[in-house]
PDB file of N, CA and C in Angstrom:
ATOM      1  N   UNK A   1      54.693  36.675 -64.188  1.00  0.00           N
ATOM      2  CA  UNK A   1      54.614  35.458 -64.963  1.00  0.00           C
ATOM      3  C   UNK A   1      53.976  34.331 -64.179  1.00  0.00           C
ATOM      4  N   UNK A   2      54.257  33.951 -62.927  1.00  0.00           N
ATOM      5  CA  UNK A   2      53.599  32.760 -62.091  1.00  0.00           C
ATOM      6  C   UNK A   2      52.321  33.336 -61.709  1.00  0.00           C
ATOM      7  N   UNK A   3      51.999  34.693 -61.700  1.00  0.00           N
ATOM      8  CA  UNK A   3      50.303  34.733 -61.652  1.00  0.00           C
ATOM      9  C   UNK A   3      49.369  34.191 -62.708  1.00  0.00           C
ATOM     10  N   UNK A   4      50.313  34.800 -64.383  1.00  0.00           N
ATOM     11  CA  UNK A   4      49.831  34.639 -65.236  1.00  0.00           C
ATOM     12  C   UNK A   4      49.564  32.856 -65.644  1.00  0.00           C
ATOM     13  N   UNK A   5      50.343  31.856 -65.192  1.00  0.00           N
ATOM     14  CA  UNK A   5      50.767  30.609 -65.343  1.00  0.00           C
ATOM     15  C   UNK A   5      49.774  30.119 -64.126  1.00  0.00           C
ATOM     16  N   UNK A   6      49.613  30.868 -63.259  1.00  0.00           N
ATOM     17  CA  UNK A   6      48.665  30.569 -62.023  1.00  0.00           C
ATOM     18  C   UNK A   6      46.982  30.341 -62.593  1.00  0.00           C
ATOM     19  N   UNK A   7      47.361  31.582 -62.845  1.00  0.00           N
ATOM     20  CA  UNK A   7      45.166  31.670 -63.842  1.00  0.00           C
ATOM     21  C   UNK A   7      44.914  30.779 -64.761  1.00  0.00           C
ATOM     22  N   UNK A   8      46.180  30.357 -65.281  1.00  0.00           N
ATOM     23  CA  UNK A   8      45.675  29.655 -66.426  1.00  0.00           C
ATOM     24  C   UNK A   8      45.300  28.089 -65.992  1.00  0.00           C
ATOM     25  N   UNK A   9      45.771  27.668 -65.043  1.00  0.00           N
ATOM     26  CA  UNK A   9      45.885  26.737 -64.474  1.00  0.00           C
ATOM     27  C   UNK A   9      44.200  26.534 -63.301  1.00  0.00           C
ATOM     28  N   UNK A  10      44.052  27.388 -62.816  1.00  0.00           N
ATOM     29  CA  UNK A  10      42.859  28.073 -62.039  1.00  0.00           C
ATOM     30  C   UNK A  10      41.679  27.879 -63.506  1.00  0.00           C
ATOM     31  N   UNK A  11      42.095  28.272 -64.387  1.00  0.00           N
ATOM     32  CA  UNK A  11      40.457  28.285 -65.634  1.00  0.00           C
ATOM     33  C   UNK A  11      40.910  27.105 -66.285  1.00  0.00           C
ATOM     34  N   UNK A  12      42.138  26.315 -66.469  1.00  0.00           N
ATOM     35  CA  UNK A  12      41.824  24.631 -66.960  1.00  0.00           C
ATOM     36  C   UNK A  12      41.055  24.100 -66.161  1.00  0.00           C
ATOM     37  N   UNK A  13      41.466  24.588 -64.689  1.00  0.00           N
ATOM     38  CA  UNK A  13      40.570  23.540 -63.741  1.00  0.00           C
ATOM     39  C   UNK A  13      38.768  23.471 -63.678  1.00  0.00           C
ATOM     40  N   UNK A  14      38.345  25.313 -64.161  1.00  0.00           N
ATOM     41  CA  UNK A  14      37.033  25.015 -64.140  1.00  0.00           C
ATOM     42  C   UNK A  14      36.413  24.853 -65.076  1.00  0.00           C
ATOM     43  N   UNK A  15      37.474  24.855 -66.508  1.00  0.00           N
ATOM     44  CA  UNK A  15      37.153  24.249 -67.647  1.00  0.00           C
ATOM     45  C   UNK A  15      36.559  23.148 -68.293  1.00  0.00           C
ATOM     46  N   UNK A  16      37.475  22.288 -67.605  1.00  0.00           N
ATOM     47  CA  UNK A  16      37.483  20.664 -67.992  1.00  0.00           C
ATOM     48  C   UNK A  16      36.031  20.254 -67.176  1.00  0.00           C
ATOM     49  N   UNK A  17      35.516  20.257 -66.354  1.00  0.00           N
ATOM     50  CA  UNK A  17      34.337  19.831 -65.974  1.00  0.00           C
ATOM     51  C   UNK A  17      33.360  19.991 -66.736  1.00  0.00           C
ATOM     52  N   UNK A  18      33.666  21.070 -67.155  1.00  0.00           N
ATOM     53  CA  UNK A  18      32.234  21.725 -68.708  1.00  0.00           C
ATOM     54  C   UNK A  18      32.550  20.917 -69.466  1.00  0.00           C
ATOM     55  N   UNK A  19      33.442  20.633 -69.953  1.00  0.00           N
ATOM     56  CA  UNK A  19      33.507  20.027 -71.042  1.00  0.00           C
ATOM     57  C   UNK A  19      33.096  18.144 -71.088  1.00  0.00           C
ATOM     58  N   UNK A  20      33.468  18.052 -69.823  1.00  0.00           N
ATOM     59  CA  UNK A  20      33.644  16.210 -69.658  1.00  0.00           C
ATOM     60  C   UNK A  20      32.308  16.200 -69.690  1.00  0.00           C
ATOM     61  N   UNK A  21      31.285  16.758 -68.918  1.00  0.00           N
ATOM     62  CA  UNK A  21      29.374  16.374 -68.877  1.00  0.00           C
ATOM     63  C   UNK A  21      28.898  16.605 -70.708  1.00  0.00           C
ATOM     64  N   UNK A  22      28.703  15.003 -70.761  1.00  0.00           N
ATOM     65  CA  UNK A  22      27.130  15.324 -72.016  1.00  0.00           C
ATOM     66  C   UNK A  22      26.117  16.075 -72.150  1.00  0.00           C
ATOM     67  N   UNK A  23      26.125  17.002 -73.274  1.00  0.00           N
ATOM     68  CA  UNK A  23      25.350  18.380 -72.807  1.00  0.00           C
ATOM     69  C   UNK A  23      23.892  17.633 -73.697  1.00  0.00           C
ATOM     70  N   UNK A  24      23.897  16.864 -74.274  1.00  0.00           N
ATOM     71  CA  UNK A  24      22.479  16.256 -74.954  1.00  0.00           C
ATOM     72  C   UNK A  24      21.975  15.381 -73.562  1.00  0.00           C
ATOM     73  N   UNK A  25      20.320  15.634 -73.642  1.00  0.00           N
ATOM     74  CA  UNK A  25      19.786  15.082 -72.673  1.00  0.00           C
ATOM     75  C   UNK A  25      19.132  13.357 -73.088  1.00  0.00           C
ATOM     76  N   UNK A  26      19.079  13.078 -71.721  1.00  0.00           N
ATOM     77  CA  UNK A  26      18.655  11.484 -71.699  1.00  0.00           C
ATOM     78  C   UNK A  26      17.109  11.824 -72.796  1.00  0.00           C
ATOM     79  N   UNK A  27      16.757  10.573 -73.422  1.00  0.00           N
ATOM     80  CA  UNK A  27      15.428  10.060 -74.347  1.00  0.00           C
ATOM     81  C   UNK A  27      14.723  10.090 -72.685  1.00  0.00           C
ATOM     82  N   UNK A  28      13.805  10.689 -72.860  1.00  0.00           N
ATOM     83  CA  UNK A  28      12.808  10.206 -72.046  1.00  0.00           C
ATOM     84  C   UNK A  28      11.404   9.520 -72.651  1.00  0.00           C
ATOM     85  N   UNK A  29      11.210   9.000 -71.870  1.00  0.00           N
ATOM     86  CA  UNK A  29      10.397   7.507 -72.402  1.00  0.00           C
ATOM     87  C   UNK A  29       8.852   8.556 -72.159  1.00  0.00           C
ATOM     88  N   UNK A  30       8.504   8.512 -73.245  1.00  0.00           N
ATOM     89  CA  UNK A  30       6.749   9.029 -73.347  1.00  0.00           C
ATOM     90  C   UNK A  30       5.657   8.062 -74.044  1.00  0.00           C
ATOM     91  N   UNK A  31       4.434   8.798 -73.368  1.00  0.00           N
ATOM     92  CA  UNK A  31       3.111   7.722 -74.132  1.00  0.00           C
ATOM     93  C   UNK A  31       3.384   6.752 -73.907  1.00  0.00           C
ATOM     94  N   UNK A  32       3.023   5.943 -74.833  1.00  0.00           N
ATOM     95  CA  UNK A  32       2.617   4.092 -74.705  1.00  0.00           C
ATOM     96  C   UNK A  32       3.447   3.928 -73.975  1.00  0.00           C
ATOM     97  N   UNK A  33       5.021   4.299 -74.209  1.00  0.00           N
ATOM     98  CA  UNK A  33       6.288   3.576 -73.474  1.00  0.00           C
ATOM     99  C   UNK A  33       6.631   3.646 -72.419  1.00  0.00           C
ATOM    100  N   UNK A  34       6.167   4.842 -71.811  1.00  0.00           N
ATOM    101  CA  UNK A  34       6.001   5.652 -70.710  1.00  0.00           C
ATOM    102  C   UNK A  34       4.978   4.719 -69.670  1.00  0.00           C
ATOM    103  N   UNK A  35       3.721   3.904 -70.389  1.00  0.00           N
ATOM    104  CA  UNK A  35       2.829   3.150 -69.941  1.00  0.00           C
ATOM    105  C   UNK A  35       3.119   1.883 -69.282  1.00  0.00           C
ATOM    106  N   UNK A  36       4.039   1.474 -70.674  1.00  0.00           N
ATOM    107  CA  UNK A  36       4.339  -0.154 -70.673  1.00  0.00           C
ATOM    108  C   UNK A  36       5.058   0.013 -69.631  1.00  0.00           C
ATOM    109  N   UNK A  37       6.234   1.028 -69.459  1.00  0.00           N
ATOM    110  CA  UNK A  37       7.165   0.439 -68.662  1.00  0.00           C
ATOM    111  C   UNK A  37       7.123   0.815 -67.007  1.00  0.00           C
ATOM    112  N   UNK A  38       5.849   1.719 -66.613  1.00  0.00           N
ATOM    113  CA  UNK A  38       5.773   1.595 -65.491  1.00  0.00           C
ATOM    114  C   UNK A  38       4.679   0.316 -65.323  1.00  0.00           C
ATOM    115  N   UNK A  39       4.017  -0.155 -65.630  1.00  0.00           N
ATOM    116  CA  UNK A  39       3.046  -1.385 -65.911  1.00  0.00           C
ATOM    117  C   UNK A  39       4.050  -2.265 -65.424  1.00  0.00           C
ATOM    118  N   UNK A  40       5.279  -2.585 -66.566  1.00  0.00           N
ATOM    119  CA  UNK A  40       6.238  -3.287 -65.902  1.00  0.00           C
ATOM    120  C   UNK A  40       6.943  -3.219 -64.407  1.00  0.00           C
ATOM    121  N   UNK A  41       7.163  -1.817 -64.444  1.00  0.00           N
ATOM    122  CA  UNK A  41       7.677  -1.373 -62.646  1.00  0.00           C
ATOM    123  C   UNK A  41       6.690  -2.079 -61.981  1.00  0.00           C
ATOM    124  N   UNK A  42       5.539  -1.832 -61.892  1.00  0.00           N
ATOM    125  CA  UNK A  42       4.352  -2.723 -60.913  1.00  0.00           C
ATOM    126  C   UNK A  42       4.316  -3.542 -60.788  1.00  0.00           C
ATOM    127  N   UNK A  43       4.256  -4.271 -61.749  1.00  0.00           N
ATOM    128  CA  UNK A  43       4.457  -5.813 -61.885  1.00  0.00           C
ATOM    129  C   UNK A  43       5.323  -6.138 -61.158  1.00  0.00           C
ATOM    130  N   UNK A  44       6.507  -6.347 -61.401  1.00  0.00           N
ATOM    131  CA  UNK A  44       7.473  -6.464 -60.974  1.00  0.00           C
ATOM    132  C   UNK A  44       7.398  -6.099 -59.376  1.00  0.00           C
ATOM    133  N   UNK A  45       7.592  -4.895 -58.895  1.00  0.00           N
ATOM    134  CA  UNK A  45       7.034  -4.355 -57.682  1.00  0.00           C
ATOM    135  C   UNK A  45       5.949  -5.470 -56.916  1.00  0.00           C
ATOM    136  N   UNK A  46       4.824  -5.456 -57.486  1.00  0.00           N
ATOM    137  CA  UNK A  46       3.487  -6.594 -57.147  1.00  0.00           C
ATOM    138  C   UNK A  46       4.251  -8.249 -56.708  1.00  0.00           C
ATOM    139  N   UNK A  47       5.372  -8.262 -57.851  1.00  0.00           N
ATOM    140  CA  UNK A  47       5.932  -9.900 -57.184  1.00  0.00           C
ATOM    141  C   UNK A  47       6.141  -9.863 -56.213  1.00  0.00           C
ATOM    142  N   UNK A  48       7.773  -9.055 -56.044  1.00  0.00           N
ATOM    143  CA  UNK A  48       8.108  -8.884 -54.584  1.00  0.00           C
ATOM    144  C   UNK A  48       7.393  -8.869 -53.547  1.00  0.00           C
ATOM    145  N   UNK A  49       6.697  -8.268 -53.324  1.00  0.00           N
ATOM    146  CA  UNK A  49       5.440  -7.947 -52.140  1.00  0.00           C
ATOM    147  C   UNK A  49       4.764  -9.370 -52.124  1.00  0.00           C
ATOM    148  N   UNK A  50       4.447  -9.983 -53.285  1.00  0.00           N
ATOM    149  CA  UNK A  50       3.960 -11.338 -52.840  1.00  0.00           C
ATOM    150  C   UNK A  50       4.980 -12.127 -52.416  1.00  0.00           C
ATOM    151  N   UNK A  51       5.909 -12.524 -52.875  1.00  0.00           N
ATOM    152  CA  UNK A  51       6.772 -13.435 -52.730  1.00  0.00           C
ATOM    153  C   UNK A  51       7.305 -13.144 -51.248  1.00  0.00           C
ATOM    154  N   UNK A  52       7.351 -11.232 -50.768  1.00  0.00           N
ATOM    155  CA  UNK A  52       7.816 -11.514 -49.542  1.00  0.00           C
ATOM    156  C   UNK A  52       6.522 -11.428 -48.345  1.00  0.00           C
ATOM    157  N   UNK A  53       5.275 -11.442 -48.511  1.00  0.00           N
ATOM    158  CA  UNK A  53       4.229 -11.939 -47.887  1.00  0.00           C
ATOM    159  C   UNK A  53       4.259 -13.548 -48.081  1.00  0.00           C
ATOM    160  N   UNK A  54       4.450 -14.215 -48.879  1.00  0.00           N
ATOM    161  CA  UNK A  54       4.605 -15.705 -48.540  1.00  0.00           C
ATOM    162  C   UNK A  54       5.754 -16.074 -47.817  1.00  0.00           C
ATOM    163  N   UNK A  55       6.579 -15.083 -47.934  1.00  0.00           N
ATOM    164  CA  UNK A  55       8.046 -15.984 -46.979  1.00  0.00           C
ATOM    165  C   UNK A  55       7.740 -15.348 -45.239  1.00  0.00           C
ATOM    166  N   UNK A  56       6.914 -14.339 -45.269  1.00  0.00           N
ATOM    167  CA  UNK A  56       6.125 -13.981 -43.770  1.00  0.00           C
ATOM    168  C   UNK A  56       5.508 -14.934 -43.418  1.00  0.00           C
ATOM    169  N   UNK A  57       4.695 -15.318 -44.135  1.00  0.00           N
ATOM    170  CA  UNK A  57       3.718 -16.822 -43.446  1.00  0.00           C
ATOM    171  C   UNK A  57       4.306 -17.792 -43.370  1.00  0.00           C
ATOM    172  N   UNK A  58       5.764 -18.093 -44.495  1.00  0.00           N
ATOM    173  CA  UNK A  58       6.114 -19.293 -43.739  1.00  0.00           C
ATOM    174  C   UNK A  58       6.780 -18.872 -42.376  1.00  0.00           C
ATOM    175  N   UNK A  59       7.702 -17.999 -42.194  1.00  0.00           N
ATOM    176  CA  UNK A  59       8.720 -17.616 -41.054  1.00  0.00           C
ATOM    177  C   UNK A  59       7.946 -17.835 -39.722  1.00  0.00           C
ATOM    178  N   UNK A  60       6.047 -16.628 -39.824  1.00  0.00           N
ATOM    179  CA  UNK A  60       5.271 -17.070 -38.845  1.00  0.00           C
ATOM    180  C   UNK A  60       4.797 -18.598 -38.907  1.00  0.00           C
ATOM    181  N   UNK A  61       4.766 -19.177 -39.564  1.00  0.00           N
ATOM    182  CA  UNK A  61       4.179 -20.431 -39.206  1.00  0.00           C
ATOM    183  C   UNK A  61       5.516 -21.828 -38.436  1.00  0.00           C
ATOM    184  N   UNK A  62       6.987 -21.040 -38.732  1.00  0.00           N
ATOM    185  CA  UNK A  62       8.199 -22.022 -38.394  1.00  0.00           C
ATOM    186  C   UNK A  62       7.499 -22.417 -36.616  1.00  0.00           C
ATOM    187  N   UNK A  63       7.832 -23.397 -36.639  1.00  0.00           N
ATOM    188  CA  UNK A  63       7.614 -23.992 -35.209  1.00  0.00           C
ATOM    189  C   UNK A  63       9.153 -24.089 -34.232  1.00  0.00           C
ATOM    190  N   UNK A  64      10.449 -23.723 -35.760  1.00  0.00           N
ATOM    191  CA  UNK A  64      11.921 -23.638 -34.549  1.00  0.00           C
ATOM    192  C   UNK A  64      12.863 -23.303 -35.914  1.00  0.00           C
ATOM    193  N   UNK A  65      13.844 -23.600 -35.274  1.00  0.00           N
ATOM    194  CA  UNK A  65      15.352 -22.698 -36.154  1.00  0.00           C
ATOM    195  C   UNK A  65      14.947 -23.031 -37.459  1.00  0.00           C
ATOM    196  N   UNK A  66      15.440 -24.724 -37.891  1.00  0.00           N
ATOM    197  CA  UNK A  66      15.342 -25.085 -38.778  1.00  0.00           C
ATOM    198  C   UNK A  66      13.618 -25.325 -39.804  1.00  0.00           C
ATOM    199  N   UNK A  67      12.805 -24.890 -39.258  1.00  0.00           N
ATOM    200  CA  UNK A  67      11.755 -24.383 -40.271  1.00  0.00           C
ATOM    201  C   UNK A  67      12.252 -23.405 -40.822  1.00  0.00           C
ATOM    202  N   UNK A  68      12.819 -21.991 -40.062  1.00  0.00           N
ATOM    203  CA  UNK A  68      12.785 -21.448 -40.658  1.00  0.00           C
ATOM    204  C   UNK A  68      13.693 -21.211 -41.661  1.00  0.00           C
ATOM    205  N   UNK A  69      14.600 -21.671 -41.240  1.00  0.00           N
ATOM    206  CA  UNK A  69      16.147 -22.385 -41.890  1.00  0.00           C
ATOM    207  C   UNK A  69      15.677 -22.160 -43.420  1.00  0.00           C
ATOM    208  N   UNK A  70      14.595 -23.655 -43.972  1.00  0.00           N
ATOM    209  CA  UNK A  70      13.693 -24.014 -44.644  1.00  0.00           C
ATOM    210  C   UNK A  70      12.897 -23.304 -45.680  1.00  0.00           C
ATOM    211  N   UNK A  71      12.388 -21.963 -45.123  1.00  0.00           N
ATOM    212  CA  UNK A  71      11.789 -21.114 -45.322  1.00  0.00           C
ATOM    213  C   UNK A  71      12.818 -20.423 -46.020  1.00  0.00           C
ATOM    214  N   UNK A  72      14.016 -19.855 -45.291  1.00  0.00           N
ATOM    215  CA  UNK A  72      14.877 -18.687 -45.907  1.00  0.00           C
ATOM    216  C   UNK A  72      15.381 -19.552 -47.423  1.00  0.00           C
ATOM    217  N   UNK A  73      15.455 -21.147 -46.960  1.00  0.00           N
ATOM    218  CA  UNK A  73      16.291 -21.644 -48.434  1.00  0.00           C
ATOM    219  C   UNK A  73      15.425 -21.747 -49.688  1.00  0.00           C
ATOM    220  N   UNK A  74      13.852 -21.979 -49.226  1.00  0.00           N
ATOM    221  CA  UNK A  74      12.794 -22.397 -50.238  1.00  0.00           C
ATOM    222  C   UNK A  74      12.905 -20.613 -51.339  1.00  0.00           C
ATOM    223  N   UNK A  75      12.667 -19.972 -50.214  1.00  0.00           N
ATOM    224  CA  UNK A  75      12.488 -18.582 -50.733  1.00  0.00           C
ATOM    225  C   UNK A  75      13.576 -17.625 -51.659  1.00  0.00           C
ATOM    226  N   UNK A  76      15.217 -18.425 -50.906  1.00  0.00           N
ATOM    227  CA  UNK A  76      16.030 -18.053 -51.878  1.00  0.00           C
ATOM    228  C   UNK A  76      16.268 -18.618 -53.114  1.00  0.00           C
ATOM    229  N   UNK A  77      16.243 -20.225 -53.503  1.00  0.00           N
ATOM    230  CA  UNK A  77      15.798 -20.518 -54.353  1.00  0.00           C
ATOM    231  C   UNK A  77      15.165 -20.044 -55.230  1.00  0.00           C
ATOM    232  N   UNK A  78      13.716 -19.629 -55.061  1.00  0.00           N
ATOM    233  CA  UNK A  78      13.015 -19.221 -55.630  1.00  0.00           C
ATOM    234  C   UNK A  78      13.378 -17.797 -56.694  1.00  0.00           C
ATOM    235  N   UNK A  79      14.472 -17.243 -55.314  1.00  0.00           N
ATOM    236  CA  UNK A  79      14.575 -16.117 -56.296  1.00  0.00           C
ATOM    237  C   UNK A  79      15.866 -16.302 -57.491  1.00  0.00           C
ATOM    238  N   UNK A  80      16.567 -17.793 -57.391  1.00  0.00           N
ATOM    239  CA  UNK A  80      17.261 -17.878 -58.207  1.00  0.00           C
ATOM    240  C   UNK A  80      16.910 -18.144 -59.452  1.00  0.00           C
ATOM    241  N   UNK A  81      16.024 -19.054 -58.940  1.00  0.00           N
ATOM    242  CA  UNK A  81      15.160 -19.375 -60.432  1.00  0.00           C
ATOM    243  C   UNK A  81      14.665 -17.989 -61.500  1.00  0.00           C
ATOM    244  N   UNK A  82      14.166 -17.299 -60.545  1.00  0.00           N
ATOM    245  CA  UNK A  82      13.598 -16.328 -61.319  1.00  0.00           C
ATOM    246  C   UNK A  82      14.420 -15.360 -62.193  1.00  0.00           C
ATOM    247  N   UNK A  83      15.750 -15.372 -61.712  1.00  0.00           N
ATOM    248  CA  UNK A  83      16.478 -14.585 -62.084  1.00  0.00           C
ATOM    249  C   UNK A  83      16.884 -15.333 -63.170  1.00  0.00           C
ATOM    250  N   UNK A  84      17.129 -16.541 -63.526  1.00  0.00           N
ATOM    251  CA  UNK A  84      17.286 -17.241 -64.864  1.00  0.00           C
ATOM    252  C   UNK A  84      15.882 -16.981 -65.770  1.00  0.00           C
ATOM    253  N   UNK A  85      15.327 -16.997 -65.236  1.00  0.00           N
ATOM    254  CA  UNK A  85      13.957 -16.841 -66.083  1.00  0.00           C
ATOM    255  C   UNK A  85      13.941 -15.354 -67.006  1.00  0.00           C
ATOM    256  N   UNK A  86      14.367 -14.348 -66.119  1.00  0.00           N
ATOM    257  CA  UNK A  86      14.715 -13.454 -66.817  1.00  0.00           C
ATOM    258  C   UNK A  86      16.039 -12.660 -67.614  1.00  0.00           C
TER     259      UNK A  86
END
């Protein structure tokens, strides 16, 4: 009887995992949408890289602490704003 009460306990356990995963797969995004939205990834991507090439030139151009002080606050700012923007 405790073998039998054993197995059963042993196949709930590798049961329930099958069952908890969503067996329908994610929409994957094709064509146009597929377009737009890596267009968007780039973009997006393309800011960063600028925004953190301008906070390089200011950091190289600080002449002491508080330039760069200056620099880190102008730049964080910046990214606050943006984040309201979107």
């Amino acid at each position: 009887m405790k073998s039998g009460i054993f197995t059963l306990v042993v196949a709930m356990f590798y049961a329930v995992p099958v069952f908890a995963f969503d067996s329908t797969p994610a929409p994957k995004v094709t064509g146009s949408n597929f377009e737009q939205h890596r267009a968007e990834i780039l973009r997006r991507i393309d800011s960063r890289i600028l925004r953190n090439q301008e906070e390089k030139s200011c950091v190289q151009a600080a002449r002491n602490h508080d330039d760069i002080k200056a620099c880190r606050e102008k730049f964080k700012e910046e990214i606050r704003e943006q984040g309201h923007k979107n």
